[in-house]
Structures are given as structure tokens and as C-alpha cells.
PDB file of N, CA and C in Angstrom:
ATOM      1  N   UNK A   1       0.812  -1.193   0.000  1.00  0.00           N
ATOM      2  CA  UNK A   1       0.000   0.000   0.000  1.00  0.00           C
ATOM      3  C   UNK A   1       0.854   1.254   0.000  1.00  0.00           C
ATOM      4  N   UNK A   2       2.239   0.856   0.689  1.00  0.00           N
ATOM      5  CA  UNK A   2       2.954   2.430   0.801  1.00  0.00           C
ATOM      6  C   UNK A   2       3.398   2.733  -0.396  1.00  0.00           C
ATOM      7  N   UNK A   3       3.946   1.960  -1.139  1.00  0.00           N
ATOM      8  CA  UNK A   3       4.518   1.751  -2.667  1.00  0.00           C
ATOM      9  C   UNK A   3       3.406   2.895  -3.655  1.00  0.00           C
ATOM     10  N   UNK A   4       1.988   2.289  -3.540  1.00  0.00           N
ATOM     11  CA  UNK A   4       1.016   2.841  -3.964  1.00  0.00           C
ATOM     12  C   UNK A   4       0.291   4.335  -3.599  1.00  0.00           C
ATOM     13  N   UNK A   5       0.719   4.558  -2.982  1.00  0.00           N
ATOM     14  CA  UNK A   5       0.236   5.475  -2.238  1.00  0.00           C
ATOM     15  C   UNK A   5       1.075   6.324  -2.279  1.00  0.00           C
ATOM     16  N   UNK A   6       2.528   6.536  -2.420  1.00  0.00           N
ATOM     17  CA  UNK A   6       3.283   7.486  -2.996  1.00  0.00           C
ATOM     18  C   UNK A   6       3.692   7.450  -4.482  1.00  0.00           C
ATOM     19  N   UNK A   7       3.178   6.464  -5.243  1.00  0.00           N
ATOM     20  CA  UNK A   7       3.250   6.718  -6.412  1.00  0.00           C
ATOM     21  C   UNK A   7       4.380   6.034  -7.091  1.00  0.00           C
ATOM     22  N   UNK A   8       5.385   4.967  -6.124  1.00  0.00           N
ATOM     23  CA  UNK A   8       6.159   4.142  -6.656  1.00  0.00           C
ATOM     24  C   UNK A   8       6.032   3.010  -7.363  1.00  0.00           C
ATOM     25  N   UNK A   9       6.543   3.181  -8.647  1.00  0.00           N
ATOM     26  CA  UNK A   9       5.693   2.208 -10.025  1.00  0.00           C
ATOM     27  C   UNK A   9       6.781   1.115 -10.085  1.00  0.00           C
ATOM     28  N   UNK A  10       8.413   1.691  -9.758  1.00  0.00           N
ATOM     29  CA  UNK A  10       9.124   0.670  -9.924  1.00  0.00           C
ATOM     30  C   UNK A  10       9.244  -0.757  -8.736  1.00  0.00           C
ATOM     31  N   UNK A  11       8.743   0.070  -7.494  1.00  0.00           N
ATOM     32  CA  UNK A  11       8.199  -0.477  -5.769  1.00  0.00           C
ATOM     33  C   UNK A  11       7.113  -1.586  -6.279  1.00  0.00           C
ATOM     34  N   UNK A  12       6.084  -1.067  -6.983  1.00  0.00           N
ATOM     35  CA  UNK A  12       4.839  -1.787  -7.002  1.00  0.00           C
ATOM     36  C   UNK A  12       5.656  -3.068  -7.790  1.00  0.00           C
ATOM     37  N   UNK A  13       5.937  -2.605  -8.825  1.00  0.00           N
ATOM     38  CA  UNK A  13       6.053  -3.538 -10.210  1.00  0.00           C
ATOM     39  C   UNK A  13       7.202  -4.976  -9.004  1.00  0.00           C
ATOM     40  N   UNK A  14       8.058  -4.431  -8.837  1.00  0.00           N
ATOM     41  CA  UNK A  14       8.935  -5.300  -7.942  1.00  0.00           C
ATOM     42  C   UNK A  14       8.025  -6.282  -6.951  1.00  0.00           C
ATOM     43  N   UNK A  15       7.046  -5.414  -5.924  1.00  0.00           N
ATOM     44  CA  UNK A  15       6.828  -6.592  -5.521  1.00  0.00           C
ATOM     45  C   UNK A  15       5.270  -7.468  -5.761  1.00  0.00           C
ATOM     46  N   UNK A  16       4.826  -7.341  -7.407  1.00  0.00           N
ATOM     47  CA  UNK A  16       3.946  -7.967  -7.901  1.00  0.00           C
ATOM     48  C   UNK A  16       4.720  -8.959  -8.572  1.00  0.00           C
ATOM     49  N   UNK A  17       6.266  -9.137  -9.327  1.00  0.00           N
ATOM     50  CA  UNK A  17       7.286  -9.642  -9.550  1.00  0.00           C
ATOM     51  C   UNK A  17       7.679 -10.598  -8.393  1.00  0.00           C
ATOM     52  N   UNK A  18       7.381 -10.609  -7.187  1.00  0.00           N
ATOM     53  CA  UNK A  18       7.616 -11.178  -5.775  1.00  0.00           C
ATOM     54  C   UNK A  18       6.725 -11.760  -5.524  1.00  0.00           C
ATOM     55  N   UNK A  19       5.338 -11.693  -6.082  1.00  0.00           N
ATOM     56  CA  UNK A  19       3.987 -12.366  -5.675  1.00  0.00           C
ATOM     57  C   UNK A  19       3.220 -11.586  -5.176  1.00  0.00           C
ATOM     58  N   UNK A  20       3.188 -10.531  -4.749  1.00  0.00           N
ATOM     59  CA  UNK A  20       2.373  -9.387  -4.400  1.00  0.00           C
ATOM     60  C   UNK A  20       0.829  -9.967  -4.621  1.00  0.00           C
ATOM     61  N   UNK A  21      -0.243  -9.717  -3.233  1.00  0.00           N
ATOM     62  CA  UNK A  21      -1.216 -10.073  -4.084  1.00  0.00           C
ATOM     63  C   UNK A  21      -2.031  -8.789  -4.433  1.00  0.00           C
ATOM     64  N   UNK A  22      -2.521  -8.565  -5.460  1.00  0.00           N
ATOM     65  CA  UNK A  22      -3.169  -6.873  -5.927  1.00  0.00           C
ATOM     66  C   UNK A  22      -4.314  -6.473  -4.677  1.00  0.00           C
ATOM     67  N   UNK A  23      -5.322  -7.874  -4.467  1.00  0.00           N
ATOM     68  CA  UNK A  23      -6.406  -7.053  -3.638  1.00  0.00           C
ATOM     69  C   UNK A  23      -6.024  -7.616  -1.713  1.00  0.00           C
ATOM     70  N   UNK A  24      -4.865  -7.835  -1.820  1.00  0.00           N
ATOM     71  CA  UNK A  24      -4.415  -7.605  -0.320  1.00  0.00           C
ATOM     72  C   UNK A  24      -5.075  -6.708   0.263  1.00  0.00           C
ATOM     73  N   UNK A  25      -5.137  -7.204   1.437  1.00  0.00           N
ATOM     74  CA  UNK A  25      -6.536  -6.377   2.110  1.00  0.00           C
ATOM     75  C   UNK A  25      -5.977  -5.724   3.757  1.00  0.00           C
ATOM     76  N   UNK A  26      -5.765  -4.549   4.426  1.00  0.00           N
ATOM     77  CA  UNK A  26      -5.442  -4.137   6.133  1.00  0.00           C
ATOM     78  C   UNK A  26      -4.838  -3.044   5.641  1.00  0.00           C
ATOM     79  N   UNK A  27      -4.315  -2.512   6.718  1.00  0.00           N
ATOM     80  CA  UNK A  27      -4.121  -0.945   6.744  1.00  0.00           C
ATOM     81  C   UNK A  27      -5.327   0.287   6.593  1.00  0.00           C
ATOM     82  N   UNK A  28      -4.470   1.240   6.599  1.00  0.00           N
ATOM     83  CA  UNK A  28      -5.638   2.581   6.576  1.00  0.00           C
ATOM     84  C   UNK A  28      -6.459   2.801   5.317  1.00  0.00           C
ATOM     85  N   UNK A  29      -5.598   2.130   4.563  1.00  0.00           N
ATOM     86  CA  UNK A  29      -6.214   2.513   2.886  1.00  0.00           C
ATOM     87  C   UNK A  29      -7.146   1.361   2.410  1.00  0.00           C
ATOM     88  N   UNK A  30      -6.917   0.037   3.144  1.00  0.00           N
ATOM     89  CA  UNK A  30      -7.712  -0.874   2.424  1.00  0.00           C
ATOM     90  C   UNK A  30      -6.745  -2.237   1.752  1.00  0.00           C
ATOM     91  N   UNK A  31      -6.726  -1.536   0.561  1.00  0.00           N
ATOM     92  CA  UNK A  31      -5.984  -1.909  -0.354  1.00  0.00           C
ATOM     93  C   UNK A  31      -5.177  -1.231  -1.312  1.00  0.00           C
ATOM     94  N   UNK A  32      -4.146  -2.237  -2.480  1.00  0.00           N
ATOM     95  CA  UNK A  32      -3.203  -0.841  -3.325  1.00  0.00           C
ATOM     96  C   UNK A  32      -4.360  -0.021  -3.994  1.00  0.00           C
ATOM     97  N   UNK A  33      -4.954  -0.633  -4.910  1.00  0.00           N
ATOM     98  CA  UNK A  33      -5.967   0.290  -5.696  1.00  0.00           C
ATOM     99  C   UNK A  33      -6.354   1.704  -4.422  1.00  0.00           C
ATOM    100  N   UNK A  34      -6.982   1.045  -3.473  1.00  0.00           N
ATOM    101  CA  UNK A  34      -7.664   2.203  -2.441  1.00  0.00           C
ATOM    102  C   UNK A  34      -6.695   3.016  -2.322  1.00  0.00           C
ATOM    103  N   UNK A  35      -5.549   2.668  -2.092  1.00  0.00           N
ATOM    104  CA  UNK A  35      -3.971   3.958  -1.510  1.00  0.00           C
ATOM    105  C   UNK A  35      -3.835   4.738  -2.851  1.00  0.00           C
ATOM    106  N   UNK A  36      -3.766   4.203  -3.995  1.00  0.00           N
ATOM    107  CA  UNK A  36      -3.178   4.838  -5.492  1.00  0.00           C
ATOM    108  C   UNK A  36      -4.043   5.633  -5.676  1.00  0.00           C
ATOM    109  N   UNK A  37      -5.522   5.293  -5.336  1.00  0.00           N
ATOM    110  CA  UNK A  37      -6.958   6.516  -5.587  1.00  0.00           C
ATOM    111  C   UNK A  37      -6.186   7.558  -4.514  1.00  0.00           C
ATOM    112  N   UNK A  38      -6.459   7.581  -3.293  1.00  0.00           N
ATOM    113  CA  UNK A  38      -5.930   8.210  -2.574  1.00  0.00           C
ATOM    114  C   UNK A  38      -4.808   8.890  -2.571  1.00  0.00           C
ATOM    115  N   UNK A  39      -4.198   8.648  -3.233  1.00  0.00           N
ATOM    116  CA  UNK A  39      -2.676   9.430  -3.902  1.00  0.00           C
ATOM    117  C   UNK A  39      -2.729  10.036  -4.894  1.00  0.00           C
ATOM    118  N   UNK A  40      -3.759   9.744  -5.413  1.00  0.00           N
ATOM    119  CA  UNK A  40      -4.054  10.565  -7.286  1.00  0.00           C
ATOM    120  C   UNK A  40      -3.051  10.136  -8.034  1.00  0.00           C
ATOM    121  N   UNK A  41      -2.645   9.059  -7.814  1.00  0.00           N
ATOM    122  CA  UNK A  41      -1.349   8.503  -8.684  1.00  0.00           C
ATOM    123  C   UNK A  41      -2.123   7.381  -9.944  1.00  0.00           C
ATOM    124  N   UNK A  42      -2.448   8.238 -10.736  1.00  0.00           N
ATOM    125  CA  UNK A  42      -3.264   7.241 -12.158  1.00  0.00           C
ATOM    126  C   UNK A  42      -2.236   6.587 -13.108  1.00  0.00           C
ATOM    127  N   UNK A  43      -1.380   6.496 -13.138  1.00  0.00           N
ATOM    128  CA  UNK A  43      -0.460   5.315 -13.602  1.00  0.00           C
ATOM    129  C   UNK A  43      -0.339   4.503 -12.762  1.00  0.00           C
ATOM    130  N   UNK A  44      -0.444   4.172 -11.166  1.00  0.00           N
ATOM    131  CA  UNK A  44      -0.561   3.040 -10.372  1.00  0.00           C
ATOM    132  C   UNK A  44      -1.637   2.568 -10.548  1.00  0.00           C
ATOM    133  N   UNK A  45      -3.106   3.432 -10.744  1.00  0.00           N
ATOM    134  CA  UNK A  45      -4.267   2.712 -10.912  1.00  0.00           C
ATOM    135  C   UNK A  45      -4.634   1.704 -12.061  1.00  0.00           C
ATOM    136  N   UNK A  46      -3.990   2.232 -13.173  1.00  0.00           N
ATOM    137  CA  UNK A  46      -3.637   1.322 -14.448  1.00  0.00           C
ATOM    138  C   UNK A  46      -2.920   0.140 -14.382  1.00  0.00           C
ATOM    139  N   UNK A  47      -1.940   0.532 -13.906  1.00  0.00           N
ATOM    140  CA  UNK A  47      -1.099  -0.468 -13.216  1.00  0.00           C
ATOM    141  C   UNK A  47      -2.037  -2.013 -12.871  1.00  0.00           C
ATOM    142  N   UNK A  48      -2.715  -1.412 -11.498  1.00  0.00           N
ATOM    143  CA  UNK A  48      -3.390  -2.049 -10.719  1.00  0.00           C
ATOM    144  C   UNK A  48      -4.438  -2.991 -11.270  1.00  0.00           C
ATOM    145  N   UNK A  49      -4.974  -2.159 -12.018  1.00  0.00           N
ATOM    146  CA  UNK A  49      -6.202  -2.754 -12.952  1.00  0.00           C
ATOM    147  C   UNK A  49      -5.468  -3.592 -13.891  1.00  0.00           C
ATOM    148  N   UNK A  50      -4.195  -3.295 -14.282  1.00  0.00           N
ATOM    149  CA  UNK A  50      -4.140  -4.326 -15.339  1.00  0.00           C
ATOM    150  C   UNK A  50      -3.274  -5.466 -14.947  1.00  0.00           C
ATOM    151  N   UNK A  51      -3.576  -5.830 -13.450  1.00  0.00           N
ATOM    152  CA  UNK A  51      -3.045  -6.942 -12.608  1.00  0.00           C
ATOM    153  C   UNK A  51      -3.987  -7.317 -11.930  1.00  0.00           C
ATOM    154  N   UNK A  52      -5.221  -6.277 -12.650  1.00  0.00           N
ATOM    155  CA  UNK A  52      -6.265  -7.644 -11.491  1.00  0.00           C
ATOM    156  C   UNK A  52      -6.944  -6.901 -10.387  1.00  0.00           C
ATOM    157  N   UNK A  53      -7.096  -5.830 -10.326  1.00  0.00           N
ATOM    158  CA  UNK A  53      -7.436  -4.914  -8.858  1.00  0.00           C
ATOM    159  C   UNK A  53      -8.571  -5.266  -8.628  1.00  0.00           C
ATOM    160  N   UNK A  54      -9.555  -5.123  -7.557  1.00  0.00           N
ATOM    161  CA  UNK A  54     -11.062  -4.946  -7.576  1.00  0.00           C
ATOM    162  C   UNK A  54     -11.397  -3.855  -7.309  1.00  0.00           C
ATOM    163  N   UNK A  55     -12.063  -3.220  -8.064  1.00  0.00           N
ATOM    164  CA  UNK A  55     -12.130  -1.787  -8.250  1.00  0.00           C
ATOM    165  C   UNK A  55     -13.457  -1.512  -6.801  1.00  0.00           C
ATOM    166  N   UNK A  56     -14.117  -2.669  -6.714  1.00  0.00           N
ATOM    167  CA  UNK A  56     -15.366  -2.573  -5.812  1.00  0.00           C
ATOM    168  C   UNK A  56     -14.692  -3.106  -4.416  1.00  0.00           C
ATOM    169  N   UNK A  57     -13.534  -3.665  -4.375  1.00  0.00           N
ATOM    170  CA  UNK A  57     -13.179  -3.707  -2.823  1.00  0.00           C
ATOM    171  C   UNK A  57     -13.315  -2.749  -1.772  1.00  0.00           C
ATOM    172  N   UNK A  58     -13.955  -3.150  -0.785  1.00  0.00           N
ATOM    173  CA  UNK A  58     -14.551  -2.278   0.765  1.00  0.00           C
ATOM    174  C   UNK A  58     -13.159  -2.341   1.452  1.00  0.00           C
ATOM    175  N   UNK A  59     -13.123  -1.633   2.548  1.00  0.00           N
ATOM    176  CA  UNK A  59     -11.917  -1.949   2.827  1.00  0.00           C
ATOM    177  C   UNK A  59     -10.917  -0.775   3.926  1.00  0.00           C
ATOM    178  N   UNK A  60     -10.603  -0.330   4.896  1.00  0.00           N
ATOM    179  CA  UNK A  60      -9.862   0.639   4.862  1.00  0.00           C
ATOM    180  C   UNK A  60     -10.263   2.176   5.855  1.00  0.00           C
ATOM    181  N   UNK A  61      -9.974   3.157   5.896  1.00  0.00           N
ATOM    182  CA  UNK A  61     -10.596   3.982   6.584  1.00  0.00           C
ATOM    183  C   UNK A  61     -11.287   4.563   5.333  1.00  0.00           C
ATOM    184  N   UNK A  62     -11.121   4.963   3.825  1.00  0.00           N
ATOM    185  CA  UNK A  62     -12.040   5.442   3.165  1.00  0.00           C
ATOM    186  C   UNK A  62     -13.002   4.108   2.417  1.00  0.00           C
ATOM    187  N   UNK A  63     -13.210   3.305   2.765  1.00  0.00           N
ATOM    188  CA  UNK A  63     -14.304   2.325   2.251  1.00  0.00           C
ATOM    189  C   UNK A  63     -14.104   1.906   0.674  1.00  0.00           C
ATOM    190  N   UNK A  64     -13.872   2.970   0.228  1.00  0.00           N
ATOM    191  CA  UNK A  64     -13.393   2.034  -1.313  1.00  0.00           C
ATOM    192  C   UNK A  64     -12.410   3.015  -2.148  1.00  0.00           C
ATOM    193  N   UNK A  65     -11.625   1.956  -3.818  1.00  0.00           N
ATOM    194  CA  UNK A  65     -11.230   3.141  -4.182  1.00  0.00           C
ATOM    195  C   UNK A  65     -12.094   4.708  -4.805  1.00  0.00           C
ATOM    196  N   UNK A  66     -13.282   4.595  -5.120  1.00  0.00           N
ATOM    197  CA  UNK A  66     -14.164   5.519  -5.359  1.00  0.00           C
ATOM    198  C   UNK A  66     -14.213   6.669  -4.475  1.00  0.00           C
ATOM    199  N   UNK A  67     -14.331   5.882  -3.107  1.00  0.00           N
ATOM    200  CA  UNK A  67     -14.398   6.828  -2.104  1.00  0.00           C
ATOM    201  C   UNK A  67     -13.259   7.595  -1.685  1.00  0.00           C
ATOM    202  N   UNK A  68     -12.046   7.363  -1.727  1.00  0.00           N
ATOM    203  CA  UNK A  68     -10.650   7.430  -1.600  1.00  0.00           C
ATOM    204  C   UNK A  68     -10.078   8.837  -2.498  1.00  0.00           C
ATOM    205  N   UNK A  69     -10.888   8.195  -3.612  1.00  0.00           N
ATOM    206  CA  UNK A  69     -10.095   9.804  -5.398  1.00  0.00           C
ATOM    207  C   UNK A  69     -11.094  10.563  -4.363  1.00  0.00           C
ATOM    208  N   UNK A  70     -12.353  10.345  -4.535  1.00  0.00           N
ATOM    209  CA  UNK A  70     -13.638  11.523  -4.309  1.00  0.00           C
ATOM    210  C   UNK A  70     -13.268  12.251  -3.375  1.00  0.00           C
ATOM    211  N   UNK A  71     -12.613  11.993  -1.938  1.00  0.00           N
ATOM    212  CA  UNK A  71     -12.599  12.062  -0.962  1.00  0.00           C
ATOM    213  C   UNK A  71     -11.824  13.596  -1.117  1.00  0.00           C
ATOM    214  N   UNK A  72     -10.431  13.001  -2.051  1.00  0.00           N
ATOM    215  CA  UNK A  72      -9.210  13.880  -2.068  1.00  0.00           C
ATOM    216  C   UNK A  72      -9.755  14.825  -3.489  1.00  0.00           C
ATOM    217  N   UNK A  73     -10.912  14.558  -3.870  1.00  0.00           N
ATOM    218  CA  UNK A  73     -11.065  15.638  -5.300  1.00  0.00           C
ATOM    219  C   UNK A  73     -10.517  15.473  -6.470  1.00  0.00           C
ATOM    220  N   UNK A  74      -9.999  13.938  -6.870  1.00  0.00           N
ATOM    221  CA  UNK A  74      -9.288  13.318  -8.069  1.00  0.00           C
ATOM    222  C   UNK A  74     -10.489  12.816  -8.972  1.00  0.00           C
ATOM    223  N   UNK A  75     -10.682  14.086  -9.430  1.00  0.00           N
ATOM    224  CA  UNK A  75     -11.608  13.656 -10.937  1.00  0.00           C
ATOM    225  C   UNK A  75     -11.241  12.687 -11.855  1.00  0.00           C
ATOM    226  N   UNK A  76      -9.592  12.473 -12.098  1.00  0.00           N
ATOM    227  CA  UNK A  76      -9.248  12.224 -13.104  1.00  0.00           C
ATOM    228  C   UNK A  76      -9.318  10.717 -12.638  1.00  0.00           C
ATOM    229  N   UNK A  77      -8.960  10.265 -11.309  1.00  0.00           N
ATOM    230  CA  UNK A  77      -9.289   8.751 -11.036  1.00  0.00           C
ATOM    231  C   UNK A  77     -10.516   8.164 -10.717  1.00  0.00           C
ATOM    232  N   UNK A  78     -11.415   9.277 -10.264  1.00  0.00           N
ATOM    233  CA  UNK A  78     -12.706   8.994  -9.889  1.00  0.00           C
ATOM    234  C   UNK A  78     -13.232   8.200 -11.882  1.00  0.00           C
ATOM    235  N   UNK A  79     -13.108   9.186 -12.728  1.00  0.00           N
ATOM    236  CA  UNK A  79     -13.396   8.877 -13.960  1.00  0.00           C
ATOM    237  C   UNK A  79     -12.811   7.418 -14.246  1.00  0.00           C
ATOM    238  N   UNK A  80     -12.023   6.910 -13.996  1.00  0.00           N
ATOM    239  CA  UNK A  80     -10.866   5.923 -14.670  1.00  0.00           C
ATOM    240  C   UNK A  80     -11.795   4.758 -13.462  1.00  0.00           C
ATOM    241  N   UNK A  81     -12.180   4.905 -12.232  1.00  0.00           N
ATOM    242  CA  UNK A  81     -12.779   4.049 -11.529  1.00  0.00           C
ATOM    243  C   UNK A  81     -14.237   3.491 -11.712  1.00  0.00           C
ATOM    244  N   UNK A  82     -14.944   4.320 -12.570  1.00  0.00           N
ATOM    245  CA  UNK A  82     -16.105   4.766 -12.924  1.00  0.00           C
ATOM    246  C   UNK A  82     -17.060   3.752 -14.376  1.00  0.00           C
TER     247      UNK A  82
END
């Protein structure tokens, strides 16, 4: 989630390369998808999605990734989640 959540693509990619699982689930965010909304980082969300994310995972202190972009005012991921 921290990887995701600051926007580290070479972090993520490494440890999905390691077995990473995408909809790993604890922490504040939920999950990666939920942290990457939350970061406004839309090349992790692509990322994410194109490894499998669940875009509808609950999860986290903001409840989903929907709720997570919206939360922080990321139109551009709210759209891409949508």
C-alpha cells in the first residue's frame, strides 16, 4: 500500500514480480488500488487494474477506491474508476 500510495511504479512492479497479491486487504487505505486513488497517482491505478485490482473492494478507513479519489477531489481517477 505504501509503494502505492506514494506513487512508486518501480516499488509496485517489484513486488507484484515477488507475488504481491493486488487485492491484499489491512491498513488505513484498504488496499493498493484504495492507496493509489488516494494518492491521485493514475499510472498506479492502471497499473493495478491491469493486474487484477477490484475496483469494488470495501476496505480501509475510506471504504473504497471511489471513495478514496472523491474524498481527495481526483476527478481524473474517480473517472478511470467509474
Amino acid at each position: 500500500q505504501a509503494a502505492s500510495y506514494r506513487g512508486n511504479e518501480q516499488m509496485v512492479k517489484l513486488l507484484f514480480d515477488m507475488g504481491a497479491d493486488v487485492n491484499a486487504q489491512g491498513g488505513e487505505y484498504g488496499n493498493a488500488l484504495q492507496a493509489a486513488s488516494r494518492g491521485g497517482h493514475e499510472h498506479i491505478v492502471k497499473l493495478l487494474f491491469d493486474k487484477g485490482a477490484d475496483v469494488n473492494a470495501q476496505g480501509g478507513h475510506y471504504g473504497s477506491a471511489l471513495q478514496a479519489a472523491s474524498y481527495r477531489g481526483y476527478e481524473h481517477i474517480v473517472k478511470l474508476l467509474l
